[in-house]
Protein backbone atom coordinates (compact mmCIF):
# COMPACT_ATOMS: atom_id res chain seq x y z
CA UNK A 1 -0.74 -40.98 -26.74
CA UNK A 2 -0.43 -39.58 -23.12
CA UNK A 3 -0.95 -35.38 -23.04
CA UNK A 4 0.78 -34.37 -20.09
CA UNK A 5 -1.80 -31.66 -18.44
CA UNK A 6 -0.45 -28.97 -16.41
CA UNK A 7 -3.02 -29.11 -13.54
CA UNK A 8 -3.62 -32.90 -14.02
CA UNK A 9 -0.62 -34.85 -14.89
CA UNK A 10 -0.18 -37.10 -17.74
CA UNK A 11 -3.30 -38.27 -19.37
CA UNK A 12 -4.64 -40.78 -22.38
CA UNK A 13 -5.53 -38.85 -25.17
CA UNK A 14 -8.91 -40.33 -24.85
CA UNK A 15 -9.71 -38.00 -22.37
CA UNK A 16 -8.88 -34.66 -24.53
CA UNK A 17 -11.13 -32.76 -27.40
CA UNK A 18 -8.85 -31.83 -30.09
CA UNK A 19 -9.67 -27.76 -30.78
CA UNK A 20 -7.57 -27.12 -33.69
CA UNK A 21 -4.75 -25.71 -35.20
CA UNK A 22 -3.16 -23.20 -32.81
CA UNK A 23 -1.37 -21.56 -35.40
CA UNK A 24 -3.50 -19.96 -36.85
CA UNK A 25 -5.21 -16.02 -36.86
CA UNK A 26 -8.59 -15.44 -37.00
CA UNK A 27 -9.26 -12.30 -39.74
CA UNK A 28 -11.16 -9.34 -38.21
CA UNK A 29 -14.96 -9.02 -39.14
CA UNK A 30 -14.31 -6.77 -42.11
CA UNK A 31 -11.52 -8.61 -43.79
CA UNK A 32 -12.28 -9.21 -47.49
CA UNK A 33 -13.78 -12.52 -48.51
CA UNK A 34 -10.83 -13.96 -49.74
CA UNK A 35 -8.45 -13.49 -46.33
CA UNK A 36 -11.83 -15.86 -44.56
CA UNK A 37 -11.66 -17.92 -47.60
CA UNK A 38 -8.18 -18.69 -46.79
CA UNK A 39 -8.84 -19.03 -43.12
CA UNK A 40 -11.46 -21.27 -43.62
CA UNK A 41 -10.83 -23.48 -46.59
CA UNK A 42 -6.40 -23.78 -46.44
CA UNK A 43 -4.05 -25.83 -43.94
CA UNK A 44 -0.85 -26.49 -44.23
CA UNK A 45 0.26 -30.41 -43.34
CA UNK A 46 2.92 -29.20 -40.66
CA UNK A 47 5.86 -32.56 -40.99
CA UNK A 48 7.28 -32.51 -37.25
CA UNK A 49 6.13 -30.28 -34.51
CA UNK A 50 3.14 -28.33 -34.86
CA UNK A 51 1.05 -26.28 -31.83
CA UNK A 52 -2.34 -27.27 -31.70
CA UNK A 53 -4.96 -26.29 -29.07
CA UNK A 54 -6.54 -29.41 -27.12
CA UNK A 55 -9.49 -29.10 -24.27
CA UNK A 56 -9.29 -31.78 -21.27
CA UNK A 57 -12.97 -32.45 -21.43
CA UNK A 58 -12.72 -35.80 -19.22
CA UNK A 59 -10.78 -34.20 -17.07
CA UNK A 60 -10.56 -30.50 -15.66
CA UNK A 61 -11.52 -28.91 -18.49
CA UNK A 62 -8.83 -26.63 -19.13
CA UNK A 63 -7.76 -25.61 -22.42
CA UNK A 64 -4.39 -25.99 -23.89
CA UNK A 65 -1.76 -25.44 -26.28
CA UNK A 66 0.07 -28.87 -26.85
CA UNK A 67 3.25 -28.94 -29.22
CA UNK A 68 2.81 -32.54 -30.67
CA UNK A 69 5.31 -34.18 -33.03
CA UNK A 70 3.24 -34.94 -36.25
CA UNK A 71 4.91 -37.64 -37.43
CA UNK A 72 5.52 -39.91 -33.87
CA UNK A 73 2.66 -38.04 -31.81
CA UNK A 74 5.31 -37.65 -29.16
CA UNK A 75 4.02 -34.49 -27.26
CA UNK A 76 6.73 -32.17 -26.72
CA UNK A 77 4.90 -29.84 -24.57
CA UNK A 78 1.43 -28.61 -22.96
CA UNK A 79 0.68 -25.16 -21.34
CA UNK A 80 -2.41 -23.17 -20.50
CA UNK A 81 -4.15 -21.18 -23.31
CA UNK A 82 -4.51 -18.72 -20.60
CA UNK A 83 -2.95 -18.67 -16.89
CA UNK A 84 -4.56 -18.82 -13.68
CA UNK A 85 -6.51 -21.41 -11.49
CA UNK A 86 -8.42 -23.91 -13.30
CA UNK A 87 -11.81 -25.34 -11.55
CA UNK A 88 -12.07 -29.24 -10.71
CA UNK A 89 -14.46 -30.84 -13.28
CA UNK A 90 -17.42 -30.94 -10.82
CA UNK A 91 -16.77 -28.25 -8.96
């Protein structure tokens, strides 16, 4: 599977860190135990495409959110999590 990074051009998804599910909303510090339960312990098994945060840790480190295609792993898109210039790994 080749993730097409933003700064980097296509890459093998050997070279990524999968970061999870991008879906999803942490609860604040005080929700009750049940909301974290949720958060913690439920997923739902997304059929299609799904948004899922990925880190290019052989690469240039940047994080992103990747829209991937659950059931052909055809990546339909990758952004930044956040905008702005991203260091060379190295650098």
């Amino acid at each position: 599977m080749l993730i097409p990074c933003p700064y980097c051009g296509p890459r093998d998804v050997g070279e990524f860190t999968y970061q999870g599910d991008a879906n999803r909303v942490r609860p604040a510090l005080d929700a009750p135990r049940a909301e974290w339960e949720t958060f913690v312990y439920e997923r739902v098994n997304t059929a299609g495409p799904h948004r899922e945060h990925w880190q290019h840790s052989g690469g240039c480190r940047a994080h992103l959110t990747v829209v991937r295609d659950t059931l052909t792993h055809h990546v339909l898109s990758a952004e930044f999590v956040r905008p702005g210039p991203v260091a060379k790994a190295g650098s």
